[in-house]
C-alpha atoms as a PDB file:
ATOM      1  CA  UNK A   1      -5.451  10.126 -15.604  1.00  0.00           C
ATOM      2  CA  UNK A   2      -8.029  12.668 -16.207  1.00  0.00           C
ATOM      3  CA  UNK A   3     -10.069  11.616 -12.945  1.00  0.00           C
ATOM      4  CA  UNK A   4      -6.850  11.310 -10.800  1.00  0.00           C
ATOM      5  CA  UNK A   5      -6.192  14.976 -11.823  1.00  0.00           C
ATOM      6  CA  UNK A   6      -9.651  16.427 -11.748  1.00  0.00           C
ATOM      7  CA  UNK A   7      -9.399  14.571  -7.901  1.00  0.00           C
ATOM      8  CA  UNK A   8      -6.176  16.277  -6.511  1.00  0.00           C
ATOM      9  CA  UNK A   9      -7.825  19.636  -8.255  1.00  0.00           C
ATOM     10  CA  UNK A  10     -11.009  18.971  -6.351  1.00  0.00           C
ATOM     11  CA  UNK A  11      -8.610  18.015  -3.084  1.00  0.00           C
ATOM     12  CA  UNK A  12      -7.037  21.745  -3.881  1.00  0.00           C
ATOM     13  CA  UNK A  13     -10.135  23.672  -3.858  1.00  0.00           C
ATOM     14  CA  UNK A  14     -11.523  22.281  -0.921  1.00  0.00           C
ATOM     15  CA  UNK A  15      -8.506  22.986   1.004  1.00  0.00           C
ATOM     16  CA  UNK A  16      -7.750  26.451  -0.084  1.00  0.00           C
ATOM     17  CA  UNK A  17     -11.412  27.349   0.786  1.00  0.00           C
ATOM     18  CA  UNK A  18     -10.736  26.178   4.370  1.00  0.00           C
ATOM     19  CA  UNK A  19      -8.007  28.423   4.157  1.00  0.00           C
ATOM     20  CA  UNK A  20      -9.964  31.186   3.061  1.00  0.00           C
ATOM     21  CA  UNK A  21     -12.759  31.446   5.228  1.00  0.00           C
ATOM     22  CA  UNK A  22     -10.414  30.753   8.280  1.00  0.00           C
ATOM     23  CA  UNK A  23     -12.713  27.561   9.444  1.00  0.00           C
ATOM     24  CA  UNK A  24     -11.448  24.012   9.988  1.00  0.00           C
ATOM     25  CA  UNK A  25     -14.071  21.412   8.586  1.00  0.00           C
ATOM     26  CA  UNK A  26     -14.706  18.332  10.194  1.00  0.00           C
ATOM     27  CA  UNK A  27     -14.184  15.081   9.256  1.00  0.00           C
ATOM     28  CA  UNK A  28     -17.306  14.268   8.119  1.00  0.00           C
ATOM     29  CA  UNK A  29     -17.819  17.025   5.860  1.00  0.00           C
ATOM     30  CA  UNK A  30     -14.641  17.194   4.130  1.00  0.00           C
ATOM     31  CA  UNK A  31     -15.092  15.132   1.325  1.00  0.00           C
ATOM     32  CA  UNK A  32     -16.970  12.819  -0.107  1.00  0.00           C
ATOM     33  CA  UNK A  33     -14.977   9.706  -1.886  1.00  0.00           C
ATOM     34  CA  UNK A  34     -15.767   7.221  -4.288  1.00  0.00           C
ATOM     35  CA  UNK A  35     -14.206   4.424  -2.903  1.00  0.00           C
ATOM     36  CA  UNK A  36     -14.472   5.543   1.524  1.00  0.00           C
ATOM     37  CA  UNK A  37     -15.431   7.860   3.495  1.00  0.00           C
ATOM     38  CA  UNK A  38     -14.477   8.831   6.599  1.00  0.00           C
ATOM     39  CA  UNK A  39     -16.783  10.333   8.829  1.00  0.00           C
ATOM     40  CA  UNK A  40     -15.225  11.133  11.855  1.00  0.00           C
ATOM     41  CA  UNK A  41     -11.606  12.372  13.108  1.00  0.00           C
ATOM     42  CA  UNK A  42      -9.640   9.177  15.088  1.00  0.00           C
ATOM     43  CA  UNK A  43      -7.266   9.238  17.040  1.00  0.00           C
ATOM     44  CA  UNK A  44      -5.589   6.248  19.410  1.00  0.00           C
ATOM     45  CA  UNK A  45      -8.116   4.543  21.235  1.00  0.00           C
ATOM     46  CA  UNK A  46     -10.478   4.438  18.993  1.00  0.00           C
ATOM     47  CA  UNK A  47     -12.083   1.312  17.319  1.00  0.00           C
ATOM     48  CA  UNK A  48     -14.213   0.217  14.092  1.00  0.00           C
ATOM     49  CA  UNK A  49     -14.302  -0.172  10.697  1.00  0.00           C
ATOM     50  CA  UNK A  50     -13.003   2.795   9.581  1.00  0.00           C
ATOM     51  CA  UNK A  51     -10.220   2.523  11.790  1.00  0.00           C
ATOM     52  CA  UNK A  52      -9.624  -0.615   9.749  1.00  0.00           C
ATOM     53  CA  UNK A  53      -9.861   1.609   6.720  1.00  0.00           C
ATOM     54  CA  UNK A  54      -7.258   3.286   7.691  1.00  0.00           C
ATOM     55  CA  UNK A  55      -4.844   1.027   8.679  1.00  0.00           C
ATOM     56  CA  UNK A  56      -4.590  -0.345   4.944  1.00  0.00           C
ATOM     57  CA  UNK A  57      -3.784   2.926   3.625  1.00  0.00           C
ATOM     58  CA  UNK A  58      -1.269   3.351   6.319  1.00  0.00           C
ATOM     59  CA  UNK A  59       0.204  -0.528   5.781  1.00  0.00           C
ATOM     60  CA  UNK A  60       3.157   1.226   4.331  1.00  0.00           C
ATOM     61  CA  UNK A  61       4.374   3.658   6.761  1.00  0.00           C
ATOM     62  CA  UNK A  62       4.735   0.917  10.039  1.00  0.00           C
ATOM     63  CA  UNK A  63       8.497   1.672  10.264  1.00  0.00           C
ATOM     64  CA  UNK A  64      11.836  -0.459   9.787  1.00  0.00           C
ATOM     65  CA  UNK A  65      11.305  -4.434   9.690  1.00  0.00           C
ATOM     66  CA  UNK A  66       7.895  -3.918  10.806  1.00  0.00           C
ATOM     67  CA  UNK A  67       4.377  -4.615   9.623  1.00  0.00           C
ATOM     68  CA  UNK A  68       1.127  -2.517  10.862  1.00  0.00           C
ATOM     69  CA  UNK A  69      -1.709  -4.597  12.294  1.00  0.00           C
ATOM     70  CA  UNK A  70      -4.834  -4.470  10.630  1.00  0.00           C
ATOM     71  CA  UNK A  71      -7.446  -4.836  13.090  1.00  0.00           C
ATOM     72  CA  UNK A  72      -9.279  -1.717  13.683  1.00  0.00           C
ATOM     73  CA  UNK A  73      -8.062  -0.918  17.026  1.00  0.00           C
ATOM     74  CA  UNK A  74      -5.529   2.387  17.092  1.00  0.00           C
ATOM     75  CA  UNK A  75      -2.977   1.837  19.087  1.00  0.00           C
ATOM     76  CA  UNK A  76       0.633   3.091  19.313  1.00  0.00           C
ATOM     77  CA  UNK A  77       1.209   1.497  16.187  1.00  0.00           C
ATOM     78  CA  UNK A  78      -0.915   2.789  14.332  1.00  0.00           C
ATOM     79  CA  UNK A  79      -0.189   6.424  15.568  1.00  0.00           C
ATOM     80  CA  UNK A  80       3.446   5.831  14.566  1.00  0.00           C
ATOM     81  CA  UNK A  81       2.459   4.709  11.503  1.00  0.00           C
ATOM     82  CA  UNK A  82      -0.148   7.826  10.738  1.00  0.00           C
ATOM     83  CA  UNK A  83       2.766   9.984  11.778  1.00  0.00           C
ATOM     84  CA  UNK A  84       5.538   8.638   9.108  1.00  0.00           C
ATOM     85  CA  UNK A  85       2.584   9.013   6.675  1.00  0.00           C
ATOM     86  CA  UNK A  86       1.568  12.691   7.768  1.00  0.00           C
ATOM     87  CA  UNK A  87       5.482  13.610   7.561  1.00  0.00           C
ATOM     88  CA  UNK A  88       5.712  12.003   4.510  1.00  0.00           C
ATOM     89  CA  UNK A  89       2.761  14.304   2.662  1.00  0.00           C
ATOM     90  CA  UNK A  90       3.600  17.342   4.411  1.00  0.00           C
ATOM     91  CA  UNK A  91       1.135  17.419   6.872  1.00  0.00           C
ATOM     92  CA  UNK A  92       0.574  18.269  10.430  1.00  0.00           C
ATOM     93  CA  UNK A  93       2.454  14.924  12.260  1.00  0.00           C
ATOM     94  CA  UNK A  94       0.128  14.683  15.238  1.00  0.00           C
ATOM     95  CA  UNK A  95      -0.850  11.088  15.155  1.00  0.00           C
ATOM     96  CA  UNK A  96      -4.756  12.226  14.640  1.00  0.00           C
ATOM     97  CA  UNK A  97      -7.005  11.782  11.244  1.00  0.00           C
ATOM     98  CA  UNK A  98      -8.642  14.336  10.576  1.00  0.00           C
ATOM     99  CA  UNK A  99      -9.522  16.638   7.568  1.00  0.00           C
ATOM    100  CA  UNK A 100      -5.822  17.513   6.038  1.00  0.00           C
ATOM    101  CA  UNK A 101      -4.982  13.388   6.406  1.00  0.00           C
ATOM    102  CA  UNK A 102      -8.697  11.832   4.639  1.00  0.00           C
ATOM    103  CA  UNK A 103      -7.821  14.454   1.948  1.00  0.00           C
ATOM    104  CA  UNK A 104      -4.888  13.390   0.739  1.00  0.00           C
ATOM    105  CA  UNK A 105      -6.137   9.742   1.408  1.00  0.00           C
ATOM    106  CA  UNK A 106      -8.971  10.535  -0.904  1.00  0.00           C
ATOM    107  CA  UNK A 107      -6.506  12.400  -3.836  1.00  0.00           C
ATOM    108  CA  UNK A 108      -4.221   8.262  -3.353  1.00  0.00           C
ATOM    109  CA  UNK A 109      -7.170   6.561  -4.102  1.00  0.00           C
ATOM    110  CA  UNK A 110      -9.111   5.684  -7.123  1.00  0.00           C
ATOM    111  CA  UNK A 111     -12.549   4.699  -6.877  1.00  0.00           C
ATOM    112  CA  UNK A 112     -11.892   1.154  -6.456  1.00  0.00           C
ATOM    113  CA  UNK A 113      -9.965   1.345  -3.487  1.00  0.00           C
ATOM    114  CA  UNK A 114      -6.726   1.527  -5.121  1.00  0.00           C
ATOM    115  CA  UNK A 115      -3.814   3.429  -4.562  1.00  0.00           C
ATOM    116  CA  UNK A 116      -3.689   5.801  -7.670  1.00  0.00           C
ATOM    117  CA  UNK A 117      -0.377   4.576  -9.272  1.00  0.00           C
ATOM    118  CA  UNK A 118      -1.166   0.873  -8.753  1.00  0.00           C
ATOM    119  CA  UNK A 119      -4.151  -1.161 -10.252  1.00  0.00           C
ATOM    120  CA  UNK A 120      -5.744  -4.715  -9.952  1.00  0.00           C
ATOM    121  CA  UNK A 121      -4.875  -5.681 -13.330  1.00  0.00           C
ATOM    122  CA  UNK A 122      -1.074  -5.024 -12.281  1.00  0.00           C
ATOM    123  CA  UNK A 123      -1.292  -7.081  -9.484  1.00  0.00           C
ATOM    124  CA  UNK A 124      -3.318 -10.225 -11.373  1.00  0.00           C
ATOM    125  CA  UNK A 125      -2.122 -11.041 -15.042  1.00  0.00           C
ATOM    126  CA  UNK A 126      -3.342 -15.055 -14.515  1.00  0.00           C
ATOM    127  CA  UNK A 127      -7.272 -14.814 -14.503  1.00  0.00           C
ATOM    128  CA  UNK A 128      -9.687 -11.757 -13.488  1.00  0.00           C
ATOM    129  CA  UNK A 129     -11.615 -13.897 -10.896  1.00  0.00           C
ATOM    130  CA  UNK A 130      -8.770 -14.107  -8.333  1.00  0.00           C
ATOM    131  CA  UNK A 131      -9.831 -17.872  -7.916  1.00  0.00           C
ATOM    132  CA  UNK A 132      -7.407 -21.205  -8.047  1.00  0.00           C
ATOM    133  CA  UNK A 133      -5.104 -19.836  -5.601  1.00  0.00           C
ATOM    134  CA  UNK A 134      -4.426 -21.275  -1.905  1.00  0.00           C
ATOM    135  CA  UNK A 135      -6.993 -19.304  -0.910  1.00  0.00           C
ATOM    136  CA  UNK A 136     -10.313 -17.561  -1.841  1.00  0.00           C
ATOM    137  CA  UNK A 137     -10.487 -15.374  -4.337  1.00  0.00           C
ATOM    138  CA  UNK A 138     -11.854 -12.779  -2.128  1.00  0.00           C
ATOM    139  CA  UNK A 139      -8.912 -13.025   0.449  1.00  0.00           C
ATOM    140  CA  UNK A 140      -6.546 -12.999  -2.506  1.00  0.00           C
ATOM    141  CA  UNK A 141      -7.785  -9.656  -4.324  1.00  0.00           C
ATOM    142  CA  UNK A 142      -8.134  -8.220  -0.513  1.00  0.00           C
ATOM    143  CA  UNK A 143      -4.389  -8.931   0.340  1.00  0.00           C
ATOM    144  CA  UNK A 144      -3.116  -7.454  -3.099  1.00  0.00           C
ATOM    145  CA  UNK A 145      -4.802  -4.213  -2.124  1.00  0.00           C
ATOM    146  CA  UNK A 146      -2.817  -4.170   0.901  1.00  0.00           C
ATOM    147  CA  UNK A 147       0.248  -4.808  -1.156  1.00  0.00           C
ATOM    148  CA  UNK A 148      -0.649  -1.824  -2.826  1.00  0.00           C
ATOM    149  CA  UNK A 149      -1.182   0.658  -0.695  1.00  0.00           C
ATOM    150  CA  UNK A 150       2.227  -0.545   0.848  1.00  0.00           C
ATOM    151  CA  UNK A 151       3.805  -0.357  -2.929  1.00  0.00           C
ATOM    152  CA  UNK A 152       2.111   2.952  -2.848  1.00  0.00           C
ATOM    153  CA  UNK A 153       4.304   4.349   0.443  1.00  0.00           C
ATOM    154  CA  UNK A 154       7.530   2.572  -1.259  1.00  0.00           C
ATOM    155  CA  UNK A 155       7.270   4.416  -4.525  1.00  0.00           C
ATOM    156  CA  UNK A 156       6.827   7.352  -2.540  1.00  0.00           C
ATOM    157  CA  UNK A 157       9.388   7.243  -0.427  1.00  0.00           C
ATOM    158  CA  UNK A 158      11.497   6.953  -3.801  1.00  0.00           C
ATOM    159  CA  UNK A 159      10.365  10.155  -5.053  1.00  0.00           C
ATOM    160  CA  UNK A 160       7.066   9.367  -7.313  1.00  0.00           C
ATOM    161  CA  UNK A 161       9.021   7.829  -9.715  1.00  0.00           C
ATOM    162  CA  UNK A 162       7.117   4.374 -11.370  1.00  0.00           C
ATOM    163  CA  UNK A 163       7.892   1.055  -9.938  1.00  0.00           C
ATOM    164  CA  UNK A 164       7.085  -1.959 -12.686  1.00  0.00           C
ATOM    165  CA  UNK A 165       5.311  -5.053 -11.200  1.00  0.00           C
ATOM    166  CA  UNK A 166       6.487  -7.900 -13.158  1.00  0.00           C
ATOM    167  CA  UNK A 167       3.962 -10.699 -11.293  1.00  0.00           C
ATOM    168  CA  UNK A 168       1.334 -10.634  -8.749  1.00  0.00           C
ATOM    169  CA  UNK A 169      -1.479 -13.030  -7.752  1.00  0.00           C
ATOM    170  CA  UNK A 170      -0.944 -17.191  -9.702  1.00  0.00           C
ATOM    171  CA  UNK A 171      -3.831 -19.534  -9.357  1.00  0.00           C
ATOM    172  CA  UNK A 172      -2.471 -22.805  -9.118  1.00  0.00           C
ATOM    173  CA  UNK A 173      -2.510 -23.441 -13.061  1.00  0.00           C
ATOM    174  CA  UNK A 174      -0.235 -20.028 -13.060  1.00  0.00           C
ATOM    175  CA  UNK A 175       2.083 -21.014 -11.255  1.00  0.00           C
ATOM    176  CA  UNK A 176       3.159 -24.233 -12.327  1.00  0.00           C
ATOM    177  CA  UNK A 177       3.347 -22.804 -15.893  1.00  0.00           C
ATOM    178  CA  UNK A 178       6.142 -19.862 -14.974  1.00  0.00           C
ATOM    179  CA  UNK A 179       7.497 -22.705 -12.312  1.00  0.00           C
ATOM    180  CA  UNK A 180       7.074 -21.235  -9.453  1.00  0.00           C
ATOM    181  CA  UNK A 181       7.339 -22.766  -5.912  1.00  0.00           C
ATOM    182  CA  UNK A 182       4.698 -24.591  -4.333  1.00  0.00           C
ATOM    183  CA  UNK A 183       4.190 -22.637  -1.576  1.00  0.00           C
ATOM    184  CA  UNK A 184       4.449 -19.259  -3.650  1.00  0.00           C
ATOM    185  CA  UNK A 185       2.998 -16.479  -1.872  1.00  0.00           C
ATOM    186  CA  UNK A 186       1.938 -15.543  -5.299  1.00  0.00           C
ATOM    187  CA  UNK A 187      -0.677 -17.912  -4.398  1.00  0.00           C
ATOM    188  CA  UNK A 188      -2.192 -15.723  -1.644  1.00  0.00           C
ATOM    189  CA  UNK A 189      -2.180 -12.598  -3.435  1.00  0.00           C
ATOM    190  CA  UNK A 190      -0.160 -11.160  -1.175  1.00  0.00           C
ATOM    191  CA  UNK A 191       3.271 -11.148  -3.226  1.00  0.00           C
ATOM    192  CA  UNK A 192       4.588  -8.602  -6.425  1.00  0.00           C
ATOM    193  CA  UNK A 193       7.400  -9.173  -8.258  1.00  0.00           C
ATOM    194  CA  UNK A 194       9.173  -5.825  -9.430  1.00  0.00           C
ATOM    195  CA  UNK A 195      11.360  -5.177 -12.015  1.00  0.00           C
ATOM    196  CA  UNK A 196      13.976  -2.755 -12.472  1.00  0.00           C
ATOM    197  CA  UNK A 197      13.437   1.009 -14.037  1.00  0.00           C
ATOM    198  CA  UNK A 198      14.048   4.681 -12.423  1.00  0.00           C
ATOM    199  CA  UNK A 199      15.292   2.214  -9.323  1.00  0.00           C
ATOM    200  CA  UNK A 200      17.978  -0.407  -9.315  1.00  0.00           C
ATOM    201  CA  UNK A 201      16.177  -3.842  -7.629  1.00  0.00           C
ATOM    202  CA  UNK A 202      19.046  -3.403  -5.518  1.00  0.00           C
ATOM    203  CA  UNK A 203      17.293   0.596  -3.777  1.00  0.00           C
ATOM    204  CA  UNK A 204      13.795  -1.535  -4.192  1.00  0.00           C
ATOM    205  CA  UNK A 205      14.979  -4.301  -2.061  1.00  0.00           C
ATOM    206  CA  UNK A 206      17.045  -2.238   0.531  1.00  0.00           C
ATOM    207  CA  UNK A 207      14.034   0.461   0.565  1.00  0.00           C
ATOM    208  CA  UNK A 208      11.242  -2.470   1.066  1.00  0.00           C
ATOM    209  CA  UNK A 209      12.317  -3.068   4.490  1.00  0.00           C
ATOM    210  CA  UNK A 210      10.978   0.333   5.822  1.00  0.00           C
ATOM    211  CA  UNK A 211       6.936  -0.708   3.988  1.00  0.00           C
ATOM    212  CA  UNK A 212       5.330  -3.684   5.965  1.00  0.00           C
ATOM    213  CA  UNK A 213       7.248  -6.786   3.768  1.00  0.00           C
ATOM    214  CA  UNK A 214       7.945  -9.629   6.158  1.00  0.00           C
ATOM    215  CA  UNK A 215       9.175 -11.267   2.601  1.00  0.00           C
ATOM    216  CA  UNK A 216      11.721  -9.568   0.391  1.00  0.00           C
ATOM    217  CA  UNK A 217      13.821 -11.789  -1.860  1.00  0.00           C
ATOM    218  CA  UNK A 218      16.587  -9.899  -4.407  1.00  0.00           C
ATOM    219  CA  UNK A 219      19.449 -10.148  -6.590  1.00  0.00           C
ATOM    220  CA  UNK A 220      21.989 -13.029  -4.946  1.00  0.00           C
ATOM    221  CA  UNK A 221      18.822 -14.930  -4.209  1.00  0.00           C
ATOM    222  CA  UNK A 222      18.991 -17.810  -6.126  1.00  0.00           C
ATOM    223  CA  UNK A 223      16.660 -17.186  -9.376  1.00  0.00           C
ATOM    224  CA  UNK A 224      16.321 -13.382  -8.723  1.00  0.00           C
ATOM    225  CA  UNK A 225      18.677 -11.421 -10.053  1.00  0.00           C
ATOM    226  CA  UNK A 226      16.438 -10.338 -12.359  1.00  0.00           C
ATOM    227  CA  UNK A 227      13.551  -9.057  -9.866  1.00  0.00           C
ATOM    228  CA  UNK A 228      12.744  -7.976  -6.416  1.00  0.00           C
ATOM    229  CA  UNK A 229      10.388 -10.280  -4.720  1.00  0.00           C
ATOM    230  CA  UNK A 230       7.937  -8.632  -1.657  1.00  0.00           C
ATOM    231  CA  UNK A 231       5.439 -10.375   0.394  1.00  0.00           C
ATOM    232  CA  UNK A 232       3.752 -10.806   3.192  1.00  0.00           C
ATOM    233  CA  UNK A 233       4.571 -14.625   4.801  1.00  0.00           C
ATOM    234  CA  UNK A 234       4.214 -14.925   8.299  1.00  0.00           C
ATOM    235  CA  UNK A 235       7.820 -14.747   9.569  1.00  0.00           C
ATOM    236  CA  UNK A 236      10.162 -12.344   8.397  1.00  0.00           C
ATOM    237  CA  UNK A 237      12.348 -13.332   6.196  1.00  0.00           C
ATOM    238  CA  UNK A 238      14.943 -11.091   4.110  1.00  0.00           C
ATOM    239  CA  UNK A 239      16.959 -12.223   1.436  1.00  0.00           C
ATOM    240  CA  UNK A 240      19.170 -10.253  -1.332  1.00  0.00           C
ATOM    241  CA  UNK A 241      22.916 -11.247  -0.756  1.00  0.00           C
ATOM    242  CA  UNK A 242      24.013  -8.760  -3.519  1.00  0.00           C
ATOM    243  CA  UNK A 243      22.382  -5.557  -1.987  1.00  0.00           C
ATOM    244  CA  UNK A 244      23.843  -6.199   1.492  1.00  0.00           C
ATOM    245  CA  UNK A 245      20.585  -7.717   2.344  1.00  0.00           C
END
């Protein structure tokens, strides 16, 4: 908590001593982050790495029903998406990253990678090498950090208040023991179970469909009414009879 705060101070000062001297910095200078740093301003059109970067960040913002490519080419989609997300932070919605945007990138991120309110532990309570699943362990911890950037823009988008993931990532062994289905998505890393808390699983369910989950499974859904299921399978498919869903 202390390095979260002591970031979003840091994010403060830099940004109020733009304001000061009356210069914009570039993108390159603005900051310099323990997990990525972005060294230039994009903008549609461009290509890379780093516009790979920041499509993962932005995984949660691609709109209603859909899901944000990540493939390091910035096209229309992900302009829309960087929009939602610079609307949704108070920022200048122009569809370009720049300074104000890799700021408040760098003040959601811990050093890891992860979004700030979300962890790898949360997302993996079977083993700590992500192995045993349907696929490797590095594709498995990789798709659970998309899931959490996207769990990142839902919890958001429902005011900051905590959202309480129940079950994330099951090797094989995991999965048979809590009886799960055989072609979990649990398996890929790329599913959470949430329980509920400030928000019914009813708003996290109807909510869900605006953050990049092709898979969302509630309360009506036989075997859970006591969670909200998200993933990311490869054909949409929605599923929460008591929410209207």
């Amino acid at each position: 908590m202390l390095r979260r705060t002591m970031r979003l101070l840091a994010t403060f000062v830099m940004l109020l001593s733009g304001i000061t001297v009356g210069t914009l910095a570039t993108a390159g200078t603005a900051h310099a982050d323990g997990c990525y740093t972005w060294s230039r301003s994009l903008s549609q059109g461009a290509t890379g790495a780093d516009v790979t970067e920041l499509q993962i960040r932005l995984g949660g913002y691609p709109g209603y029903g859909a899901v944000l490519a990540v493939d390091g080419s910035f096209g229309p989609a992900t302009t829309a998406a960087l929009k939602r997300f610079q609307s949704a932070y108070g920022l200048t919605s122009d569809g370009v990253a720049g300074t104000g945007t890799y700021n408040q990138l760098y003040a959601l991120q811990d050093d890891d990678c992860t979004p700030v309110h979300f962890s790898y532990s949360e997302l993996n309570d079977c083993n700590t090498t992500w192995s045993g699943g349907a696929v490797t362990a590095a594709t498995a911890k990789s798709n659970a950090l998309r899931t959490m950037w996207k769990l990142e823009a839902l919890r958001h988008a429902l005011g900051d208040q905590p959202i309480t993931v129940t079950s994330g990532f099951r090797s094989q062994t995991c999965n048979a023991a809590v009886g799960g289905a055989s072609d979990s998505r649990h398996l890929y890393g790329d599913a959470a179970d949430l329980g509920a808390g400030p928000h019914s699983l009813c708003t996290l369910a109807q909510q869900a469909r605006n953050h990049g989950f092709r898979g969302i499974l509630g309360p009506g859904y036989p075997g859970h009414n006591d969670h909200t299921h998200l993933d990311h399978r490869a054909a949409q498919y929605w599923s929460a009879p008591t929410c209207g869903i």
